[in-house]
N, C-alpha and C. Protein backbone atom coordinates (compact mmCIF):
# COMPACT_ATOMS: atom_id res chain seq x y z
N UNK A 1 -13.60 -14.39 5.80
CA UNK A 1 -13.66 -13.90 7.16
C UNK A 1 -14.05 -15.05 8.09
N UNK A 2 -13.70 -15.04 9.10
CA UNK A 2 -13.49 -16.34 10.10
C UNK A 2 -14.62 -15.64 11.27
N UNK A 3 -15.45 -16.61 11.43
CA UNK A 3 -16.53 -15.99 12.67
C UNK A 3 -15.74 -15.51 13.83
N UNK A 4 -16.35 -14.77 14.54
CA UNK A 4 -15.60 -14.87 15.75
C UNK A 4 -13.82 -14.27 16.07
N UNK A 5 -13.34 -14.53 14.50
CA UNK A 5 -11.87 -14.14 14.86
C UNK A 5 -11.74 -12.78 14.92
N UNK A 6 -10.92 -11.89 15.00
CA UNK A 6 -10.06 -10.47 14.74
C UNK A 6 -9.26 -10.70 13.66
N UNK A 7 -9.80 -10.11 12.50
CA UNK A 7 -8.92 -10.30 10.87
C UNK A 7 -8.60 -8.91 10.32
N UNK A 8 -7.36 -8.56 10.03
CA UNK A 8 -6.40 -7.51 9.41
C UNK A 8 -6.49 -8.17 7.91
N UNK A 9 -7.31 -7.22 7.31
CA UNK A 9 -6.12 -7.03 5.78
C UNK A 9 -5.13 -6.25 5.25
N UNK A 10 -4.28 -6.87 4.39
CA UNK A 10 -3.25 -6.40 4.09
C UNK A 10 -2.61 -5.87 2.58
N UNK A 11 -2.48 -4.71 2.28
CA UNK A 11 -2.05 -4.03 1.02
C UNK A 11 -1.12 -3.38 0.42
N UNK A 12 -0.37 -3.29 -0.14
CA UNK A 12 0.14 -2.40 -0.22
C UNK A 12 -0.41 -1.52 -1.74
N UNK A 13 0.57 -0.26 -1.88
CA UNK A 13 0.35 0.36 -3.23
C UNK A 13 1.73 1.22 -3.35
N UNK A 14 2.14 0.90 -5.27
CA UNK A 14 2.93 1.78 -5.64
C UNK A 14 4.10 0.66 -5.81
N UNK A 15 3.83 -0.81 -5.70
CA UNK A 15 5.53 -1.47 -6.50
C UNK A 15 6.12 -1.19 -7.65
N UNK A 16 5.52 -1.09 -8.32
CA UNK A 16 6.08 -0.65 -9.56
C UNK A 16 6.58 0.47 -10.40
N UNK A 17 6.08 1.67 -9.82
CA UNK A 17 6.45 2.94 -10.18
C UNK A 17 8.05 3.10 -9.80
N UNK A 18 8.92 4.21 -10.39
CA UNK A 18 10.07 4.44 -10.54
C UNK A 18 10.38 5.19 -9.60
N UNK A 19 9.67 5.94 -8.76
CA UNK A 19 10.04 7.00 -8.06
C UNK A 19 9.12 6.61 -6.96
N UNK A 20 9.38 7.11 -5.77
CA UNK A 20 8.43 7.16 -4.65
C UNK A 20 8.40 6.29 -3.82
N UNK A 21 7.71 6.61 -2.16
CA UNK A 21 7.80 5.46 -1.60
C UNK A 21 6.75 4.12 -1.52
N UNK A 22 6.38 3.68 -1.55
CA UNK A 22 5.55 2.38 -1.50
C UNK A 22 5.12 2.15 -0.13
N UNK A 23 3.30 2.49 0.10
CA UNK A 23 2.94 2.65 0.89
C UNK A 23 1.86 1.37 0.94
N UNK A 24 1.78 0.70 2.58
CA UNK A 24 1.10 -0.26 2.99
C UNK A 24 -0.10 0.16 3.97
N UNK A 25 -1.14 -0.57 3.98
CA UNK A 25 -2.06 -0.67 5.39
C UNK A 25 -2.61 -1.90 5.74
N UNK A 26 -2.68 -1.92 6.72
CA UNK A 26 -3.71 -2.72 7.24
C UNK A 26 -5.25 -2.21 8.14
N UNK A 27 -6.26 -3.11 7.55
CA UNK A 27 -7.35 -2.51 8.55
C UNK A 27 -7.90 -3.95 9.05
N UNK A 28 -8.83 -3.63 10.16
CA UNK A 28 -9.78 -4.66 10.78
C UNK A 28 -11.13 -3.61 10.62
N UNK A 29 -11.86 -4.74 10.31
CA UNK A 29 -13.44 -4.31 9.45
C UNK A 29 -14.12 -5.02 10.89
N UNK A 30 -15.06 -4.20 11.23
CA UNK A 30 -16.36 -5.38 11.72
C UNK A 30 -16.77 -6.47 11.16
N UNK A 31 -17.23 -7.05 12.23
CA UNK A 31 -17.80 -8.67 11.41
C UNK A 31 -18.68 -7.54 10.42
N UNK A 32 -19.72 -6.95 10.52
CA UNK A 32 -20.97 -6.82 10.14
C UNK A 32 -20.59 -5.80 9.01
N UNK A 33 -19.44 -5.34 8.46
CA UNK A 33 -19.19 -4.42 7.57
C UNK A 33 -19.70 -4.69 6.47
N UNK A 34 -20.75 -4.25 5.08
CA UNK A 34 -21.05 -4.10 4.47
C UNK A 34 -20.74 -3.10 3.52
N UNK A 35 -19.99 -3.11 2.34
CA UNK A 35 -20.59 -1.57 1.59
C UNK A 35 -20.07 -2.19 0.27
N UNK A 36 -21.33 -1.83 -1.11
CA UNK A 36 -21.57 -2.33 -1.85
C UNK A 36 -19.79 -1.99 -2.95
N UNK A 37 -19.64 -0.64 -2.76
CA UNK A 37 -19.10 -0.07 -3.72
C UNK A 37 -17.02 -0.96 -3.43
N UNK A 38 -17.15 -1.03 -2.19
CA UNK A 38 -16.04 -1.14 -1.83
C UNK A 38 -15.26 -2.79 -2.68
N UNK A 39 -14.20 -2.32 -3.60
CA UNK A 39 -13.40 -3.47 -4.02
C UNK A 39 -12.02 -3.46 -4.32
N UNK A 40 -10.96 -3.48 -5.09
CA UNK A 40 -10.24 -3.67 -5.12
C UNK A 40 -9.87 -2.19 -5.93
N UNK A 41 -9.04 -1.04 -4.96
CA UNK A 41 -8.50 -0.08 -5.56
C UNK A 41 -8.24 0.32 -6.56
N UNK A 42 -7.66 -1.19 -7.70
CA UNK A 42 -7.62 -0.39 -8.76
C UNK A 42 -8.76 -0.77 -9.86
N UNK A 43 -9.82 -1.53 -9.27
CA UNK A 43 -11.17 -1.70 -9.97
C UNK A 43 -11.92 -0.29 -9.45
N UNK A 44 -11.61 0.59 -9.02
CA UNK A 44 -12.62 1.86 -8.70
C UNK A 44 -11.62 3.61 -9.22
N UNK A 45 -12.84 4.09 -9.71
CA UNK A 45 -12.50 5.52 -10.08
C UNK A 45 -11.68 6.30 -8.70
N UNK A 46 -10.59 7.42 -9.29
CA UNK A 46 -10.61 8.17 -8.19
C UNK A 46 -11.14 8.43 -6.73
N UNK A 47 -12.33 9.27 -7.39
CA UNK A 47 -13.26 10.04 -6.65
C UNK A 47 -14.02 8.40 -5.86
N UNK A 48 -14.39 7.08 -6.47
CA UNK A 48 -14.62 6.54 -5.69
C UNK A 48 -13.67 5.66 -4.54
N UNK A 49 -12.67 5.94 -4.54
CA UNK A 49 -11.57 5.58 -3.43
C UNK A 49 -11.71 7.05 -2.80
N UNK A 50 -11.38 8.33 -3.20
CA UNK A 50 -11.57 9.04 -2.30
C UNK A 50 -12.86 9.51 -1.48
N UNK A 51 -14.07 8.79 -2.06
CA UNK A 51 -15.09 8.88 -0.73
C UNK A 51 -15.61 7.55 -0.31
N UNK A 52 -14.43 6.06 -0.08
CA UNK A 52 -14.73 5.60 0.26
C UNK A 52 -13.86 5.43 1.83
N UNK A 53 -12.81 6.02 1.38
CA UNK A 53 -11.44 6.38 2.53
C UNK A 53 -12.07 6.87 3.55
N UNK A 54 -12.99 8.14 4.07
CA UNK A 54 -13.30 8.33 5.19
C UNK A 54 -14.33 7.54 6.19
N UNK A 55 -15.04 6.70 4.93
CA UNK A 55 -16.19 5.52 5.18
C UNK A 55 -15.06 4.57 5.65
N UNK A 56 -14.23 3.99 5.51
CA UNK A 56 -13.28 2.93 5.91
C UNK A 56 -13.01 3.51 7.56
N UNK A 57 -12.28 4.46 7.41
CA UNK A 57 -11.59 5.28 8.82
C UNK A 57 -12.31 5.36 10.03
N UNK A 58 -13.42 5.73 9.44
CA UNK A 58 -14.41 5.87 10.31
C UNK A 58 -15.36 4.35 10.99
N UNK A 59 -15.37 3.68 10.05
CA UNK A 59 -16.34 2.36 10.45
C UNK A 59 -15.58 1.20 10.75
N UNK A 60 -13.60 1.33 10.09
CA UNK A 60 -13.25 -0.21 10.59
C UNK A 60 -12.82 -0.17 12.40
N UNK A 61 -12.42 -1.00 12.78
CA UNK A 61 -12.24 -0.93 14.19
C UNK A 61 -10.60 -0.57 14.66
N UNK A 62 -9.85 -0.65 13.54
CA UNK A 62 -8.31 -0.29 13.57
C UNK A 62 -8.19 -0.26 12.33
N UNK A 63 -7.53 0.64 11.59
CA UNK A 63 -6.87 0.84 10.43
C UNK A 63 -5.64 1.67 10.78
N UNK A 64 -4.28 1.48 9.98
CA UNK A 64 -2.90 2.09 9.95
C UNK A 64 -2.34 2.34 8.44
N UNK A 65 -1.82 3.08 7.98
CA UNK A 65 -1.04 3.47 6.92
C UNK A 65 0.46 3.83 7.50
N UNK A 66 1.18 2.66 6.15
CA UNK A 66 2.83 3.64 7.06
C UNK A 66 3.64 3.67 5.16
N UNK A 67 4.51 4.14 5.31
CA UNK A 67 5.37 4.70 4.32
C UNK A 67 6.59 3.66 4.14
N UNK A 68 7.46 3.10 2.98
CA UNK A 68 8.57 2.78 2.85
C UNK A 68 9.06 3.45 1.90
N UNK A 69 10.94 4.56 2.05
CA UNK A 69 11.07 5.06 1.04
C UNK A 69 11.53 4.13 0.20
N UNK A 70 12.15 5.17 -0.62
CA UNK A 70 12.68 4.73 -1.85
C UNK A 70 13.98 4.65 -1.41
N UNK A 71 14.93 5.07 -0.89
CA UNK A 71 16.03 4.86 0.10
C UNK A 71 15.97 3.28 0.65
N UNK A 72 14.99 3.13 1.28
CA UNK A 72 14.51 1.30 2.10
C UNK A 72 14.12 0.39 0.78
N UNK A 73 13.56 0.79 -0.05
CA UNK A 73 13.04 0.14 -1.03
C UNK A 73 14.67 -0.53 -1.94
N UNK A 74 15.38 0.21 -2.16
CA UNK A 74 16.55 0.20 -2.69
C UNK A 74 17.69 -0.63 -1.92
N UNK A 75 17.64 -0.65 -0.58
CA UNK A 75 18.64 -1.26 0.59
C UNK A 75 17.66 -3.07 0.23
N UNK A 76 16.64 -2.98 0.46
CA UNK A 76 15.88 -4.60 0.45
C UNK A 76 15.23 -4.82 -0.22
N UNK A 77 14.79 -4.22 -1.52
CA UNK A 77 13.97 -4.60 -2.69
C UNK A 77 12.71 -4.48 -2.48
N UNK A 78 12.10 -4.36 -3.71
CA UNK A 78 10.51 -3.95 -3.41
C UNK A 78 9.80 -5.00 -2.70
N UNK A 79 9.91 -5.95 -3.23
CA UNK A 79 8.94 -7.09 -2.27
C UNK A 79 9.07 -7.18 -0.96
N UNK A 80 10.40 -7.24 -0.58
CA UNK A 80 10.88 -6.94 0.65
C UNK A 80 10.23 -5.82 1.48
N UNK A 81 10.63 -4.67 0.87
CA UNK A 81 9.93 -3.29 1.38
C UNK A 81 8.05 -2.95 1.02
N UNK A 82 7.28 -4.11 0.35
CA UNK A 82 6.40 -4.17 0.46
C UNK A 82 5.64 -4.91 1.83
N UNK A 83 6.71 -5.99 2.38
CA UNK A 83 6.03 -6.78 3.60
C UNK A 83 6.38 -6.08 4.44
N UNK A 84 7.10 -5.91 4.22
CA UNK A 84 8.03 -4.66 5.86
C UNK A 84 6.76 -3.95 5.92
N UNK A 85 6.09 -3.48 5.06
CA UNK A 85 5.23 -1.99 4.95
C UNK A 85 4.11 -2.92 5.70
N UNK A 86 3.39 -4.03 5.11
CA UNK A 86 2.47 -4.12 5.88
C UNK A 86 2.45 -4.39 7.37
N UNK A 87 3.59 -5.35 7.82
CA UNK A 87 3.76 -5.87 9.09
C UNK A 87 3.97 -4.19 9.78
N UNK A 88 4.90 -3.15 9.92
CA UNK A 88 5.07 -2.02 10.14
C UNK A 88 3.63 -1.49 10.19
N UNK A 89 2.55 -1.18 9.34
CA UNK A 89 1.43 -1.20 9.72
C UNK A 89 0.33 -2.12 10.69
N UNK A 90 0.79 -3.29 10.70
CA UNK A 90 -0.17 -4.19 11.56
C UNK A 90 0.60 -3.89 12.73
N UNK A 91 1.91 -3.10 13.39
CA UNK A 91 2.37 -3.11 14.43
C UNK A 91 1.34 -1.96 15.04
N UNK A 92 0.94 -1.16 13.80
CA UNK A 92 0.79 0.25 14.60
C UNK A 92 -0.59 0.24 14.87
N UNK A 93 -1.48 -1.07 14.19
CA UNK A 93 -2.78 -1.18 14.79
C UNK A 93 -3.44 -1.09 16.12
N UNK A 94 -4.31 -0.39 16.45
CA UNK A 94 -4.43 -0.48 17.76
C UNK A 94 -5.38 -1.50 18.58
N UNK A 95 -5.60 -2.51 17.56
CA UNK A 95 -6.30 -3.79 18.10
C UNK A 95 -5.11 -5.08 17.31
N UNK A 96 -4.83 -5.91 18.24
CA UNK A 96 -4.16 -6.89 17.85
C UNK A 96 -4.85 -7.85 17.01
N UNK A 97 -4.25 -7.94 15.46
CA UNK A 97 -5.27 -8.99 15.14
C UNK A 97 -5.16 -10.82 15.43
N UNK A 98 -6.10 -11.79 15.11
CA UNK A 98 -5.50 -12.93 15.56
C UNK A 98 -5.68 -13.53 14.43
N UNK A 99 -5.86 -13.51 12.93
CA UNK A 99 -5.57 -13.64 11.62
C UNK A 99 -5.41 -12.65 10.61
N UNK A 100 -4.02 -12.98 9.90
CA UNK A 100 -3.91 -12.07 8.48
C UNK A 100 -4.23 -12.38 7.32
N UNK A 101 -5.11 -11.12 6.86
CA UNK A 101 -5.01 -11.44 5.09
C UNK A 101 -4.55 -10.94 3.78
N UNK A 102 -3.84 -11.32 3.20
CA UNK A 102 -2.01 -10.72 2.76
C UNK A 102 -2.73 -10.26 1.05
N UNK A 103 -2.91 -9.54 0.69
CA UNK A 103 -2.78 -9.60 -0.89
C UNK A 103 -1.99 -9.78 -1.74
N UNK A 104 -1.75 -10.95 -2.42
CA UNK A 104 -0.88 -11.46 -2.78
C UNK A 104 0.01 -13.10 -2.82
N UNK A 105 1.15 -13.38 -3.12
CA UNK A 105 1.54 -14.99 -2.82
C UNK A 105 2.54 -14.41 -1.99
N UNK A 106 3.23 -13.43 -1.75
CA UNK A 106 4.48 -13.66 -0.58
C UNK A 106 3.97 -12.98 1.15
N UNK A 107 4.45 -13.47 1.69
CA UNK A 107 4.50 -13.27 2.62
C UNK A 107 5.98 -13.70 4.10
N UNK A 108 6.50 -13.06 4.86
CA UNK A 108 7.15 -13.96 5.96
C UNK A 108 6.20 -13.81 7.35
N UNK A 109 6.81 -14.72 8.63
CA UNK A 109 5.92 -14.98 9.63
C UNK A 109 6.06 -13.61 9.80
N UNK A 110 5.01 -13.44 10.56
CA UNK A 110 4.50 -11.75 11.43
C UNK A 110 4.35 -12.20 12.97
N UNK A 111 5.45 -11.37 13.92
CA UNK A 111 5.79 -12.02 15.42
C UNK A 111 5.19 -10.40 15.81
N UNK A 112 4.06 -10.18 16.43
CA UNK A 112 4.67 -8.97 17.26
C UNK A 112 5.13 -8.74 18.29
N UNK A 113 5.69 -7.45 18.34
CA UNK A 113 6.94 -7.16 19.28
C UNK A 113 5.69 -8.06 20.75
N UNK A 114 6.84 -8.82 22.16
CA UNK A 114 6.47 -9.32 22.81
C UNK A 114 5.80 -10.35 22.99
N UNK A 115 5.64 -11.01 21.77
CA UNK A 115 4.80 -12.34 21.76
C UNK A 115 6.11 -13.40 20.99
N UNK A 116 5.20 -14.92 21.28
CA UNK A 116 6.31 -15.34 21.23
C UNK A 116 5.96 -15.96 19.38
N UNK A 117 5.29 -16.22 18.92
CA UNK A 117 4.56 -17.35 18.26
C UNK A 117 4.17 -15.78 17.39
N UNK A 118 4.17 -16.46 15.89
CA UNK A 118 3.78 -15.19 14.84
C UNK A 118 2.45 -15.96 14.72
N UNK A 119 1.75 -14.73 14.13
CA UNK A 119 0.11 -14.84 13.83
C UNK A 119 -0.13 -15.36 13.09
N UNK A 120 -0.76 -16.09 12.50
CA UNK A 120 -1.42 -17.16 11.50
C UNK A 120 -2.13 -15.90 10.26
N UNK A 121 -1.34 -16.34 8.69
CA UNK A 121 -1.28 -15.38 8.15
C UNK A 121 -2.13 -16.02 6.44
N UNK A 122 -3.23 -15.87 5.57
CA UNK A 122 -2.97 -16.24 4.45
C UNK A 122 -2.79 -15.33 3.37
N UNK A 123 -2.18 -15.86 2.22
CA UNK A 123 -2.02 -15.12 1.46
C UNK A 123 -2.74 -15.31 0.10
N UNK A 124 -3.58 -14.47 -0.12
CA UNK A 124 -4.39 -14.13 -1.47
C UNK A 124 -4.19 -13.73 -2.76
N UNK A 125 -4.07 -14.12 -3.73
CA UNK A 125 -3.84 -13.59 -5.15
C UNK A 125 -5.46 -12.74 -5.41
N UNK A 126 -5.43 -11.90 -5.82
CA UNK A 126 -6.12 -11.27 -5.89
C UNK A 126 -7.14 -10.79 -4.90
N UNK A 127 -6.78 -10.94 -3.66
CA UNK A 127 -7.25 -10.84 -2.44
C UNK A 127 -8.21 -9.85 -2.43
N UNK A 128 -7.42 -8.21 -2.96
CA UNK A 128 -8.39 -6.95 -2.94
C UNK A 128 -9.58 -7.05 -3.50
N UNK A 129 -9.57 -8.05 -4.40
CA UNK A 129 -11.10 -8.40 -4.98
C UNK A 129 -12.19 -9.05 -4.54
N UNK A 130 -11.70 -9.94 -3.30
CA UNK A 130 -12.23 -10.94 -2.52
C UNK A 130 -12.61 -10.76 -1.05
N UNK A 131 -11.53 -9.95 -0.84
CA UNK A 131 -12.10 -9.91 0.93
C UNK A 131 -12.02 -8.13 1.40
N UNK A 132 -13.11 -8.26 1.97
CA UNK A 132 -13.55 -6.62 2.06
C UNK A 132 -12.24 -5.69 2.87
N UNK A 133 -11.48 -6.35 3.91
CA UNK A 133 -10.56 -5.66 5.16
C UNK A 133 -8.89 -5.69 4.11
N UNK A 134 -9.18 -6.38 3.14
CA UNK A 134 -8.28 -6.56 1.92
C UNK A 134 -8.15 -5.05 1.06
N UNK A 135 -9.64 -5.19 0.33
CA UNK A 135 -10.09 -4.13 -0.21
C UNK A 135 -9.46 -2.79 0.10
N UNK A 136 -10.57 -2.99 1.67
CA UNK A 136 -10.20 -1.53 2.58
C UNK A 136 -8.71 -0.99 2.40
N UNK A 137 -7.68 -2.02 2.66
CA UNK A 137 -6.50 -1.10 3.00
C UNK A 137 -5.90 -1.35 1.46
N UNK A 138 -6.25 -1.84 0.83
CA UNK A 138 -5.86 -1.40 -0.94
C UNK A 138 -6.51 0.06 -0.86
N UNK A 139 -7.41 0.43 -0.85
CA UNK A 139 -7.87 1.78 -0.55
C UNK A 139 -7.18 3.21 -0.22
N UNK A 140 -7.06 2.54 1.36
CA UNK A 140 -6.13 3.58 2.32
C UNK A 140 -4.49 3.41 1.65
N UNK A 141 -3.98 2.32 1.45
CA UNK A 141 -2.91 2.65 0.61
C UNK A 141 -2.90 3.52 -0.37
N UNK A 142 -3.50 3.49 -1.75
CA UNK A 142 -3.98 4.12 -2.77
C UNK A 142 -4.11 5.34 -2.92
N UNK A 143 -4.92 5.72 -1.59
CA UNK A 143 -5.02 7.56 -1.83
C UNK A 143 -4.01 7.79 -1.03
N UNK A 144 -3.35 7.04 0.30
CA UNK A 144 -2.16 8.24 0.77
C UNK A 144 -0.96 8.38 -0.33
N UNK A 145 -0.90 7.06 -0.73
CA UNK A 145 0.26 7.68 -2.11
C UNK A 145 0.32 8.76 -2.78
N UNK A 146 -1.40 8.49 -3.19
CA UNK A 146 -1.66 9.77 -4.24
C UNK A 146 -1.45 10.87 -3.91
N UNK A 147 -1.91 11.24 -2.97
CA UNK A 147 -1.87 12.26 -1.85
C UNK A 147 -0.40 12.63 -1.87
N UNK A 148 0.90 11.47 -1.55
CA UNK A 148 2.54 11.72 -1.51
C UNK A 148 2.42 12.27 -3.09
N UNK A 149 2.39 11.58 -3.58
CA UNK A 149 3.05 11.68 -4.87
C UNK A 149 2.40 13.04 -5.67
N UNK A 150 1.58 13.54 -5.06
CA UNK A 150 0.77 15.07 -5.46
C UNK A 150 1.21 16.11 -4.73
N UNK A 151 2.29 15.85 -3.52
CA UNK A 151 3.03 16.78 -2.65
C UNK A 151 4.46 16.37 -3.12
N UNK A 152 4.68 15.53 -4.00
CA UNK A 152 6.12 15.32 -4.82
C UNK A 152 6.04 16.52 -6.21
N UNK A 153 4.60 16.32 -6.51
CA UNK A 153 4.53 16.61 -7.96
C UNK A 153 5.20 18.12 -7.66
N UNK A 154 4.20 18.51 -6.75
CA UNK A 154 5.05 20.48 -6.40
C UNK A 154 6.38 20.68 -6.55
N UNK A 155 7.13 19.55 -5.80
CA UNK A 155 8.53 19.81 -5.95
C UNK A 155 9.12 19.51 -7.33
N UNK A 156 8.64 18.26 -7.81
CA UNK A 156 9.44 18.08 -8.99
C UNK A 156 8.15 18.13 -10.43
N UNK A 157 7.72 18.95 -10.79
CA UNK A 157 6.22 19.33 -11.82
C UNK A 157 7.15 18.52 -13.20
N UNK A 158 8.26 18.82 -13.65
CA UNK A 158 8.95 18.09 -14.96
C UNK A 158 8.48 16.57 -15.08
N UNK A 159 8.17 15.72 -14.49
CA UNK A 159 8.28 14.45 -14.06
C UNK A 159 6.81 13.81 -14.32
N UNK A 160 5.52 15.00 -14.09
CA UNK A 160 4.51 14.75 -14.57
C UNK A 160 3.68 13.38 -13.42
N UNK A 161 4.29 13.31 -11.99
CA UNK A 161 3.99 12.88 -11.17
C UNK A 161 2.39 12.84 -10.41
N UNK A 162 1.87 14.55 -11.39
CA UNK A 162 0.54 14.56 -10.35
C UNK A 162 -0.69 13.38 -11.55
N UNK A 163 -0.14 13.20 -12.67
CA UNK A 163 -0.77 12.11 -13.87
C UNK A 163 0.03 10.85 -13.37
N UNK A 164 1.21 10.80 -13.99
CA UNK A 164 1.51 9.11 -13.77
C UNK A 164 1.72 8.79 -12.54
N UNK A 165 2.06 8.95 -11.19
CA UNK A 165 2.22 9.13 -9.93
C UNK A 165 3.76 8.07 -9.96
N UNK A 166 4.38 8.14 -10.48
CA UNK A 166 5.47 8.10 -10.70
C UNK A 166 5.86 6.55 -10.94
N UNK A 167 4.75 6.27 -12.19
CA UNK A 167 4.98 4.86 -12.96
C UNK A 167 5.58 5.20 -14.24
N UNK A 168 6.63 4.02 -14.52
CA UNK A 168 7.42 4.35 -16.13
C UNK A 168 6.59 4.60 -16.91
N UNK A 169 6.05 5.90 -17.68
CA UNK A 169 5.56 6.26 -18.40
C UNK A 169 6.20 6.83 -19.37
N UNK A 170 6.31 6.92 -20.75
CA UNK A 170 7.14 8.14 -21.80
C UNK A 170 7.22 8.75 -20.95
N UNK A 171 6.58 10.17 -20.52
CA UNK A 171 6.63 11.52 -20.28
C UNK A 171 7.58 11.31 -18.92
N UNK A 172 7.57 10.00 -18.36
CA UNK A 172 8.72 9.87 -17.64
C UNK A 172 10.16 9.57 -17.69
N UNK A 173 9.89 8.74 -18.22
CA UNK A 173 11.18 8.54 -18.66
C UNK A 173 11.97 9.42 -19.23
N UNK A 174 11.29 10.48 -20.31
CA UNK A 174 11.98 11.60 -21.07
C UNK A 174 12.49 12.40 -19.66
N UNK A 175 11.55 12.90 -19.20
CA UNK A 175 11.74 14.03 -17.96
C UNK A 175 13.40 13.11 -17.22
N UNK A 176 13.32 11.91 -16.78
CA UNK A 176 14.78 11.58 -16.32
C UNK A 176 15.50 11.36 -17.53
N UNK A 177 15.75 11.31 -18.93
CA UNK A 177 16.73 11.36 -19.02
C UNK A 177 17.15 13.06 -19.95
N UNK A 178 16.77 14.14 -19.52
CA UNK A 178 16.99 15.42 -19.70
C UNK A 178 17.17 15.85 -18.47
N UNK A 179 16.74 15.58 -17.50
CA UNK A 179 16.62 16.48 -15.43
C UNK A 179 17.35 15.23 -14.95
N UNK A 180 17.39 13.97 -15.08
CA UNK A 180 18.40 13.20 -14.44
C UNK A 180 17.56 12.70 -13.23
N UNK A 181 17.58 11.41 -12.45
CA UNK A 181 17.06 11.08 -11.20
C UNK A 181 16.82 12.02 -10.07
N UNK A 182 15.77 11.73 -9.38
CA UNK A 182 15.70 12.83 -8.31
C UNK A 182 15.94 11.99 -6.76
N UNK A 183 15.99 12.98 -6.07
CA UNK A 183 16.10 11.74 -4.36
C UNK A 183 15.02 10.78 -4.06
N UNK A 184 14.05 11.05 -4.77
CA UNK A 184 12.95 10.41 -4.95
C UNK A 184 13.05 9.11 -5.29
N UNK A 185 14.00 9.32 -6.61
CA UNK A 185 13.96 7.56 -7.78
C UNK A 185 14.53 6.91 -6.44
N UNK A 186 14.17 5.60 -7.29
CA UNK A 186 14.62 4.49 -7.09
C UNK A 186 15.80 4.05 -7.74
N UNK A 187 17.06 3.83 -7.12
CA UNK A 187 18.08 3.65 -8.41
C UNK A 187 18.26 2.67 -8.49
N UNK A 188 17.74 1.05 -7.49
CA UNK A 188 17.86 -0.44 -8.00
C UNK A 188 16.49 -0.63 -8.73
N UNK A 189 15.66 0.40 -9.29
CA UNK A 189 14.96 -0.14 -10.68
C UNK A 189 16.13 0.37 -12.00
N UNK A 190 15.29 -0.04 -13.04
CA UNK A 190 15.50 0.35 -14.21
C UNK A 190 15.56 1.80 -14.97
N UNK A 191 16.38 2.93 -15.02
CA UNK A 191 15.73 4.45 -15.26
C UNK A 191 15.97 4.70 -16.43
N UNK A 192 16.31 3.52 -17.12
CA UNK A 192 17.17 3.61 -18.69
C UNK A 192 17.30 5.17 -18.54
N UNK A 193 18.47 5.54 -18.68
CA UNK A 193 19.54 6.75 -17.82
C UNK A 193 20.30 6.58 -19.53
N UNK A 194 20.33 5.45 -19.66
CA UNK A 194 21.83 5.61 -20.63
C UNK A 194 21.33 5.24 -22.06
């Protein structure tokens, strides 16, 4: 964290699963944000992402969650439709930030709409572990998925979505190749179909 600056972190959740959309956030934390428990989404239980989510919402100074389907995911590829997701979230922030912090090695420039010059951006390998506004929106990503993919499970229960949240698992894979892809899949992954 940079004294003085306005810093967004950046997350996404859900590249790898077969089905679903792949959801990003970004938040801005106070300088002074503290909280012990808070780290990298998938270093914490359930229940501790879901009561750390309203502690985030409530205390950072802008946080956004946005959605990419599986439709977008399929037209530009996951990595692709993973940056889209965050920049698409840092648009919808309601404080402009004046540094990004990317989880991860890829990234492209981030211009927002009306400016001329993109924001000065780094990118972290293991970031969610390291920087708290990182953390945070590994977080807020994390449970709104869960959250999608537990309002998927209703529609499609064969698929076993409200357990694996729709990562190649056996019980998945069997379920597509007896019920067949849903509008859901992804059809530029792998569904071994055949």
């Amino acid at each position: 964290m940079i004294k003085g600056v306005v810093e967004a972190g950046c997350d996404e959740a859900g590249r790898g699963p077969l089905a679903g959309s792949v959801f990003a956030a970004a938040v801005i934390l106070p300088q002074d944000f503290s909280c012990e428990l808070l780290n990298d989404s998938k270093q914490l239980t359930e229940k501790q992402r879901y009561a750390l989510r309203p502690l985030i919402e409530r205390e950072a100074i802008a946080w956004a969650v946005v959605e990419v389907t599986a439709q977008e995911i399929d037209c530009i590829n996951i990595l692709q439709a993973s940056i889209t997701g965050m920049q698409r979230a840092l648009d919808q922030l309601s404080v402009r930030p004046q540094h990004i912090l990317v989880d991860g090695n890829k990234w492209r420039p981030y211009v927002p709409e009306g400016e001329m010059m993109a924001i000065q951006a780094d990118t972290i390998v293991h970031g969610d572990a390291t920087y708290m506004s990182i953390a945070a929106a590994s977080v807020l990503a994390k449970t709104y998925r869960d959250d999608y993919m537990l309002r998927l499970h209703e529609e499609y229960p064969q698929y076993g979505w409200a357990d694996n949240k729709g990562y190649p698992t056996k019980q998945h894979y069997e379920a597509l190749r007896q019920f067949g892809p849903t509008p859901y899949h992804r059809k530029s992954f792998n569904l071994k179909l055949d």
